[in-house]
N, C-alpha and C. Protein backbone atom coordinates (compact mmCIF):
# COMPACT_ATOMS: atom_id res chain seq x y z
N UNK A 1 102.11 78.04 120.06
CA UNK A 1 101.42 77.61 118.85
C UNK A 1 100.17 78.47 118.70
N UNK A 2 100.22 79.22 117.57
CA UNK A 2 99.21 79.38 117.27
C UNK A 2 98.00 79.25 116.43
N UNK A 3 96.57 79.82 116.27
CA UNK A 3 95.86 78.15 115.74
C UNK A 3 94.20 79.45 114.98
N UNK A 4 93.58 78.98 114.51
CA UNK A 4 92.24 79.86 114.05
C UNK A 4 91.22 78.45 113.49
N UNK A 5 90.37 78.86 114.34
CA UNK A 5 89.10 77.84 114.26
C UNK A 5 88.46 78.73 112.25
N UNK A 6 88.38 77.35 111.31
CA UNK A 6 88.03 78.13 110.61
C UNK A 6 86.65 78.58 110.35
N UNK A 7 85.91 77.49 111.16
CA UNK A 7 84.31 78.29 111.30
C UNK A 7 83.94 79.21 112.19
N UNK A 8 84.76 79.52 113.50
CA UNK A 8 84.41 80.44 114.16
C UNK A 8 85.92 81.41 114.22
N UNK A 9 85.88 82.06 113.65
CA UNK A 9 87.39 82.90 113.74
C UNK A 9 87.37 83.72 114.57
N UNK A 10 86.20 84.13 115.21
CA UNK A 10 86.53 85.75 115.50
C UNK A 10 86.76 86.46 115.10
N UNK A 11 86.34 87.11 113.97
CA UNK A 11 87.31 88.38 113.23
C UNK A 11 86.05 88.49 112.02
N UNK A 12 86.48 89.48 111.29
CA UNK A 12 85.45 89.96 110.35
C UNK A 12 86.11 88.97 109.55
N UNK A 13 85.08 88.88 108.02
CA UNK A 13 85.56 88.12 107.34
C UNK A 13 86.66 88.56 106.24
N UNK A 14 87.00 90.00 105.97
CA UNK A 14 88.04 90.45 105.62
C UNK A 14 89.04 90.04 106.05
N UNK A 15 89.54 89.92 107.56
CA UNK A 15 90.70 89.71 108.72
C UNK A 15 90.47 88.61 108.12
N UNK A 16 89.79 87.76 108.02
CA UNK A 16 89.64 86.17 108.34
C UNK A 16 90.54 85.24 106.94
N UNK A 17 89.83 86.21 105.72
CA UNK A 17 90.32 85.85 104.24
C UNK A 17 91.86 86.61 104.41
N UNK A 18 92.24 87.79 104.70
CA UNK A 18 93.42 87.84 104.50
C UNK A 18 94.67 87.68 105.34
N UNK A 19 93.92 86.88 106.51
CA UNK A 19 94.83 86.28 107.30
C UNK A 19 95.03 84.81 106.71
N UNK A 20 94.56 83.99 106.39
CA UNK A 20 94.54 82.74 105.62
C UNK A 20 95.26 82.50 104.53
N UNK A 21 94.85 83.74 103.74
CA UNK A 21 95.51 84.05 102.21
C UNK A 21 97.12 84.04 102.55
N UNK A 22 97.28 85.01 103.73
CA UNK A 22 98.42 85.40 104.42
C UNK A 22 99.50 84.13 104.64
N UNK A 23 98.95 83.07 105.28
CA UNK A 23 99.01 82.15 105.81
C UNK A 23 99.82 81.29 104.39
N UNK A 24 99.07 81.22 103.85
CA UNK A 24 98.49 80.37 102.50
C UNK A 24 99.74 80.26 101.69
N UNK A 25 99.97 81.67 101.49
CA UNK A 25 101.37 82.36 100.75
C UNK A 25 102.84 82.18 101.47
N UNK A 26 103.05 81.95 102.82
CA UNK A 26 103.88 81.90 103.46
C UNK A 26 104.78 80.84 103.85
N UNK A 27 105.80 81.08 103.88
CA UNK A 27 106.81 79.55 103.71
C UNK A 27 107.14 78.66 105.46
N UNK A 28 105.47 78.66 106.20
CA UNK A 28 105.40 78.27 107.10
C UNK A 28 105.51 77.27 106.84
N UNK A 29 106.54 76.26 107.55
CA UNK A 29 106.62 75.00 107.77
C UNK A 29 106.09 74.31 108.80
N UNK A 30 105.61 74.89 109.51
CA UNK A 30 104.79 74.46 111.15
C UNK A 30 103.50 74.76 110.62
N UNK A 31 102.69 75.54 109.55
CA UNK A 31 101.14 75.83 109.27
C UNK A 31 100.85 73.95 108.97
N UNK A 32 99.66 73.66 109.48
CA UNK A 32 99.43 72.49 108.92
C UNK A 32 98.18 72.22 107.78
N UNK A 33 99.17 72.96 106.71
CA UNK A 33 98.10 72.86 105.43
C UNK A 33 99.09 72.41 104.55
N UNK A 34 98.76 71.75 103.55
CA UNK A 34 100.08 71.04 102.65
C UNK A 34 99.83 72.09 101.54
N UNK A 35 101.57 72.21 100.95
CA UNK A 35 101.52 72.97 99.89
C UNK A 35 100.61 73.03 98.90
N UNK A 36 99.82 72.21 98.39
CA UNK A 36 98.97 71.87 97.32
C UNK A 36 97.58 72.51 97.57
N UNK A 37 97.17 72.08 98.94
CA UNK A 37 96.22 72.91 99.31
C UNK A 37 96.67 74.62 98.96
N UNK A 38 97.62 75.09 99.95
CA UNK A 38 97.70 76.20 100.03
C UNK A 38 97.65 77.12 98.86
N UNK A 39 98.43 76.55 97.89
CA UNK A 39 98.25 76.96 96.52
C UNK A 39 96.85 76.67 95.71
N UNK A 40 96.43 75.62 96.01
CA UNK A 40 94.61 75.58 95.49
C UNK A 40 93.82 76.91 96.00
N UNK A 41 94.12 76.81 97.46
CA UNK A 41 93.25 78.06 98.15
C UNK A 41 93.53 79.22 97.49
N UNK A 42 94.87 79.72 97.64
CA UNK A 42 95.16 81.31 96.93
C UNK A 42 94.62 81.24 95.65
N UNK A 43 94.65 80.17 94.33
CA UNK A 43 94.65 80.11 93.29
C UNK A 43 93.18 80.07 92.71
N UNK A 44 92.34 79.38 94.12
CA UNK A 44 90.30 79.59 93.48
C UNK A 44 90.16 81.11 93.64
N UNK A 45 90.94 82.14 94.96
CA UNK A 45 90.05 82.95 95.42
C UNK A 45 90.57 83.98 94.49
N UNK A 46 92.37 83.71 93.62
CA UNK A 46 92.90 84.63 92.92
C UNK A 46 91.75 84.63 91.60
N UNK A 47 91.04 83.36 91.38
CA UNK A 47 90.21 83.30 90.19
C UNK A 47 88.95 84.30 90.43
N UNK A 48 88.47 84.71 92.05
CA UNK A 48 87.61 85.33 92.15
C UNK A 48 87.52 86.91 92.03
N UNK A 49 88.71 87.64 91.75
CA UNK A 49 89.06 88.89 91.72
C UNK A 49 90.04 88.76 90.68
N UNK A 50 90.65 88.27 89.80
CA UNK A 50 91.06 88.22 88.86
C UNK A 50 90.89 87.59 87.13
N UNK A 51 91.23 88.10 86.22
CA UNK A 51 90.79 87.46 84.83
C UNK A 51 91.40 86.56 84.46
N UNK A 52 93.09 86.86 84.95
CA UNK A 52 94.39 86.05 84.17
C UNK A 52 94.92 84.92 85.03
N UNK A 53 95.46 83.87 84.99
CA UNK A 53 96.11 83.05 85.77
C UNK A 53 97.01 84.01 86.99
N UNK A 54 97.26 82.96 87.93
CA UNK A 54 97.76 83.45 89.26
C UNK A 54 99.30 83.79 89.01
N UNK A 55 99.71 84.33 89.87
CA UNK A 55 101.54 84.57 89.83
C UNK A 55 101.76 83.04 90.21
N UNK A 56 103.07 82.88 89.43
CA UNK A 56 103.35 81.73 90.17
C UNK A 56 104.76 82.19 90.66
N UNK A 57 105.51 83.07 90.86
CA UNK A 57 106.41 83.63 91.97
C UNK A 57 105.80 84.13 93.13
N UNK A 58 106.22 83.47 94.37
CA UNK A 58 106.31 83.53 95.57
C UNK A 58 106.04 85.14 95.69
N UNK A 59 106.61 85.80 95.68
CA UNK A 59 106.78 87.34 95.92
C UNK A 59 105.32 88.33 95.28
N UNK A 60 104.94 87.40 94.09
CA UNK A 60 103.87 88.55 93.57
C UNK A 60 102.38 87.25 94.05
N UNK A 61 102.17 86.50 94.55
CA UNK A 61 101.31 86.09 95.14
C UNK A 61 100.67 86.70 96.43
N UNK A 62 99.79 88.03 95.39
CA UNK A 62 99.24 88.66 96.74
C UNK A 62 98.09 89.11 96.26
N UNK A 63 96.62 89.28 97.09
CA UNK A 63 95.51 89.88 96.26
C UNK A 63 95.61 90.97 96.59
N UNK A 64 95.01 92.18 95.65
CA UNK A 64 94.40 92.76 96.24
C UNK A 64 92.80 93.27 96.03
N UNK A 65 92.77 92.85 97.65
CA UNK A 65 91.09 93.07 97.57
C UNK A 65 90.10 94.54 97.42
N UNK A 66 90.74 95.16 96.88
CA UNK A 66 90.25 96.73 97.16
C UNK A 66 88.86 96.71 96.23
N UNK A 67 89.39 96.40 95.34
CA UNK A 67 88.04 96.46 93.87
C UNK A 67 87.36 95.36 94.78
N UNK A 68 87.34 94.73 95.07
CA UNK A 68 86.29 93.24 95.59
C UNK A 68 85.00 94.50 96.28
N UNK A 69 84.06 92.90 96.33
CA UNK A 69 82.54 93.96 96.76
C UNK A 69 82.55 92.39 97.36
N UNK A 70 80.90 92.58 98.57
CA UNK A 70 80.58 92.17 99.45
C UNK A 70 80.40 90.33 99.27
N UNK A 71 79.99 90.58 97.83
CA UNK A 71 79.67 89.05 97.20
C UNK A 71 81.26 88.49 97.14
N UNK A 72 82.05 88.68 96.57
CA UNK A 72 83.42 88.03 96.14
C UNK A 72 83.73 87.75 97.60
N UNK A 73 83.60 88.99 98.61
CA UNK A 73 84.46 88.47 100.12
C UNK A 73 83.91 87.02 100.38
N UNK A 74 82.38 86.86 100.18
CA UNK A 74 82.06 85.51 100.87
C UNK A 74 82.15 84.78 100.02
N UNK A 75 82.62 84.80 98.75
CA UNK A 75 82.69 83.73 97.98
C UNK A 75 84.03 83.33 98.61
N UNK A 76 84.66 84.21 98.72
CA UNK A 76 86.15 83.71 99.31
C UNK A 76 86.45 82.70 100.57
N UNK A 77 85.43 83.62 101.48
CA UNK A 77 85.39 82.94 103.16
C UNK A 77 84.72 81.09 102.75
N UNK A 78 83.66 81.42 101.57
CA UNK A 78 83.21 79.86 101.43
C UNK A 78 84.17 79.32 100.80
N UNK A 79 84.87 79.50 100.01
CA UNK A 79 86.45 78.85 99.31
C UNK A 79 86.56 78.63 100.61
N UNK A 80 87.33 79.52 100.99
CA UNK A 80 88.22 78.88 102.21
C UNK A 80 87.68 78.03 102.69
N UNK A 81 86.57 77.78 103.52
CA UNK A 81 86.44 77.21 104.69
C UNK A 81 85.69 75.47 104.11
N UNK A 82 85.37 75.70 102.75
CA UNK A 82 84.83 74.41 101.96
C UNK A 82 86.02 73.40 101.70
N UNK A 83 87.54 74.11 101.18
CA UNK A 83 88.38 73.65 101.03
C UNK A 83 89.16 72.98 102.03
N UNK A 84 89.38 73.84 103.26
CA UNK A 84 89.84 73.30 104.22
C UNK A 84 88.81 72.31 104.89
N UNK A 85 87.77 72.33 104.84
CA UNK A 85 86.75 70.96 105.16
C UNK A 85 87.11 69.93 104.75
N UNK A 86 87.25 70.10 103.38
CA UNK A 86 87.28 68.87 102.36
C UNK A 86 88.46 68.27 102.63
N UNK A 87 89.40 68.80 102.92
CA UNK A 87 90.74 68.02 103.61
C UNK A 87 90.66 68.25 104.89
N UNK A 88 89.94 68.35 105.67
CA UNK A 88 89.63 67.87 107.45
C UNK A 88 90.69 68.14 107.62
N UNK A 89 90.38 69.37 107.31
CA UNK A 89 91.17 70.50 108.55
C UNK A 89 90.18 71.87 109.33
N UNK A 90 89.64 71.73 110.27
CA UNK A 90 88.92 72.15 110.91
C UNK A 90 89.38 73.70 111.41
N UNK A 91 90.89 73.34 111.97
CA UNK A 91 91.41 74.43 112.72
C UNK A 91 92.84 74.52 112.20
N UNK A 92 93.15 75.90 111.57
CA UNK A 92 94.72 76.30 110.81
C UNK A 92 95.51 76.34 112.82
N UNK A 93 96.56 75.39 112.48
CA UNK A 93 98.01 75.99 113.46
C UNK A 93 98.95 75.96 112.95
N UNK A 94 100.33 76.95 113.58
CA UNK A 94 101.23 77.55 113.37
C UNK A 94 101.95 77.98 114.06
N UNK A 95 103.36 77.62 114.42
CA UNK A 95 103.96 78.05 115.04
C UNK A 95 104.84 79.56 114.47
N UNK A 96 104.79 80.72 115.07
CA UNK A 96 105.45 81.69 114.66
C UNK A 96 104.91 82.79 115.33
N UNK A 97 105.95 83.24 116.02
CA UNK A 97 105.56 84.65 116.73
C UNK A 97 104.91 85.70 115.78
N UNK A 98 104.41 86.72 116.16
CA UNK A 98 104.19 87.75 115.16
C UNK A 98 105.22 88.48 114.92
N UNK A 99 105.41 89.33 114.26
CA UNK A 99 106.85 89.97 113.73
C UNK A 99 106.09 91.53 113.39
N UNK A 100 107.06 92.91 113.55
CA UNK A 100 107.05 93.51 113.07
C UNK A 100 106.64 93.96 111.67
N UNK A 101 105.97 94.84 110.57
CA UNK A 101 105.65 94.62 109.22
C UNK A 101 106.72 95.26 109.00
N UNK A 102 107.38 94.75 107.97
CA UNK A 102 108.34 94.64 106.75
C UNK A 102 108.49 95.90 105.81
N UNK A 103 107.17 96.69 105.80
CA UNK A 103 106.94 97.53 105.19
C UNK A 103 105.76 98.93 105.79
N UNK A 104 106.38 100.33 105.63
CA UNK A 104 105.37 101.00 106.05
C UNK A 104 104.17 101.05 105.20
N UNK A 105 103.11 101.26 106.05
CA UNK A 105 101.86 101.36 105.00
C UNK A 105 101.50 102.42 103.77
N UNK A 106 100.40 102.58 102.85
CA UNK A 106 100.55 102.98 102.04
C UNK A 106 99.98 104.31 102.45
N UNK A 107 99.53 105.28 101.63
CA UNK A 107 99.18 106.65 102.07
C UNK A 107 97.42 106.71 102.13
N UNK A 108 97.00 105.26 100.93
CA UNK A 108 95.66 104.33 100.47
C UNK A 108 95.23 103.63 101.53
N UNK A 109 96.40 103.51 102.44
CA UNK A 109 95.74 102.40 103.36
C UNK A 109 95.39 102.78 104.76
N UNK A 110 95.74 104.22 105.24
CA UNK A 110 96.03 104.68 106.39
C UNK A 110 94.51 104.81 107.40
N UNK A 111 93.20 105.34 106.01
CA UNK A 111 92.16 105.57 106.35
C UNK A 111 92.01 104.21 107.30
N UNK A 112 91.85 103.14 106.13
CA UNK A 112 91.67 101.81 106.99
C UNK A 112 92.45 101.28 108.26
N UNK A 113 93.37 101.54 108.40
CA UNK A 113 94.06 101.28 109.16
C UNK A 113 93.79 102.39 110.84
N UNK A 114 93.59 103.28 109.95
CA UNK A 114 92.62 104.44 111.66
C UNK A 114 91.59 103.70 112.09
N UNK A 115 90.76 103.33 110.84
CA UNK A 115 89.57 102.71 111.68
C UNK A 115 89.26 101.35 112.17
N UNK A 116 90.52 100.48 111.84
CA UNK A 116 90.48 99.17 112.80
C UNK A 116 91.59 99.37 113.87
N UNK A 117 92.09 100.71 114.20
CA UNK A 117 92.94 100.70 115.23
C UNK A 117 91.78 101.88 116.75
N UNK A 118 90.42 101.87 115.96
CA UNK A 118 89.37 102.57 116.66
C UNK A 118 88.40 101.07 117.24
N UNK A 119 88.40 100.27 116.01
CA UNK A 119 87.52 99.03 116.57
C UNK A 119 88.29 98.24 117.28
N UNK A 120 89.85 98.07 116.90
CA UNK A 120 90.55 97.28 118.18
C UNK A 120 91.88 98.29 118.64
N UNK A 121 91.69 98.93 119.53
CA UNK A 121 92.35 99.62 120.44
C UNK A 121 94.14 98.78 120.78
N UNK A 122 94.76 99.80 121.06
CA UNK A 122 95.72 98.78 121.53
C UNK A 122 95.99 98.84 123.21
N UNK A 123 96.50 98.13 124.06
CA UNK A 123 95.94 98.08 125.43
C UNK A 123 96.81 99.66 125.92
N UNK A 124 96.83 99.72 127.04
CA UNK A 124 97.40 101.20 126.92
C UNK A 124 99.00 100.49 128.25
N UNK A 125 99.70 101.54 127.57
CA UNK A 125 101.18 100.75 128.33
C UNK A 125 101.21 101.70 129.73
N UNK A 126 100.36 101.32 130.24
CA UNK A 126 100.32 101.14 131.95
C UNK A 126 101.33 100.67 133.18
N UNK A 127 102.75 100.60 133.57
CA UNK A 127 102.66 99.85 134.39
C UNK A 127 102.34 99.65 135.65
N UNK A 128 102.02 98.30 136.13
CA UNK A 128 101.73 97.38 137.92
C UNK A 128 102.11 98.21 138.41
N UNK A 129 101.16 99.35 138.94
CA UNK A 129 101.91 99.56 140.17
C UNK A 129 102.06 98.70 141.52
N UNK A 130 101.25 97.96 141.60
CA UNK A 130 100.95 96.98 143.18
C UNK A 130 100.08 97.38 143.99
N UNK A 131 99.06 98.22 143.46
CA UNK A 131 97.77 98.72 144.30
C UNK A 131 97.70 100.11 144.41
N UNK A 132 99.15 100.53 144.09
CA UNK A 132 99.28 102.03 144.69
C UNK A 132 98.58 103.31 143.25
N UNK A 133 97.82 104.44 144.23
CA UNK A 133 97.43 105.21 143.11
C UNK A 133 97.91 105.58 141.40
């Protein structure tokens, strides 16, 4: 099971909003947020980067935050974390392994993607030897 404290996440608040959003959108049946919520949440923060009403197909329910600036991110993180208060829910869980992505990245996204694979490293595939050099 896995679980994210929503006042202390660990994570920047980018990771934090679009892991949630992530969450939010997803046809987790083990997340313990009820549909209504989940769709409130995507649907205040879609109001915060958007003019027009939200998708209401599953598939195009996605932000993107690129145009967003520093103010909208925390308006978002306070959505989130006001909303999930207000229905006492303290801490998101979920059962679901992580999975492979579905899709390669974009050619837009690669920069970003170098530089959170510089701030979180991946461990290096070492194996046990049992003491030996």
């Amino acid at each position: 099971m896995q679980s994210l404290d929503i006042h202390r996440p660990d994570m920047p608040d980018l990771q934090f909003v679009l892991l949630v959003l992530a969450l939010c959108t997803s046809r987790l049946s083990s997340l313990n947020v009820p549909e209504s919520l989940r769709a409130m949440i995507f649907d205040r923060c879609w109001a915060l980067v958007n003019d027009g009403p939200p998708p209401t197909q599953a598939e195009e329910r996605v932000l993107d935050l690129r145009a967003g600036t520093d103010v909208t991110l925390e308006a978002m993180v306070e959505t989130i974390r006001s909303l999930l208060t207000e229905a006492g829910i303290p801490t998101l869980r979920w059962d679901h392994p992580p999975s492979e992505p579905t899709r390669s990245s974009t050619p837009e996204a690669l920069p970003l993607i170098e530089r959170l694979q510089k701030l979180y490293p991946a461990p290096p595939d070492i194996a046990d030897r049992g003491g030996e050099p």
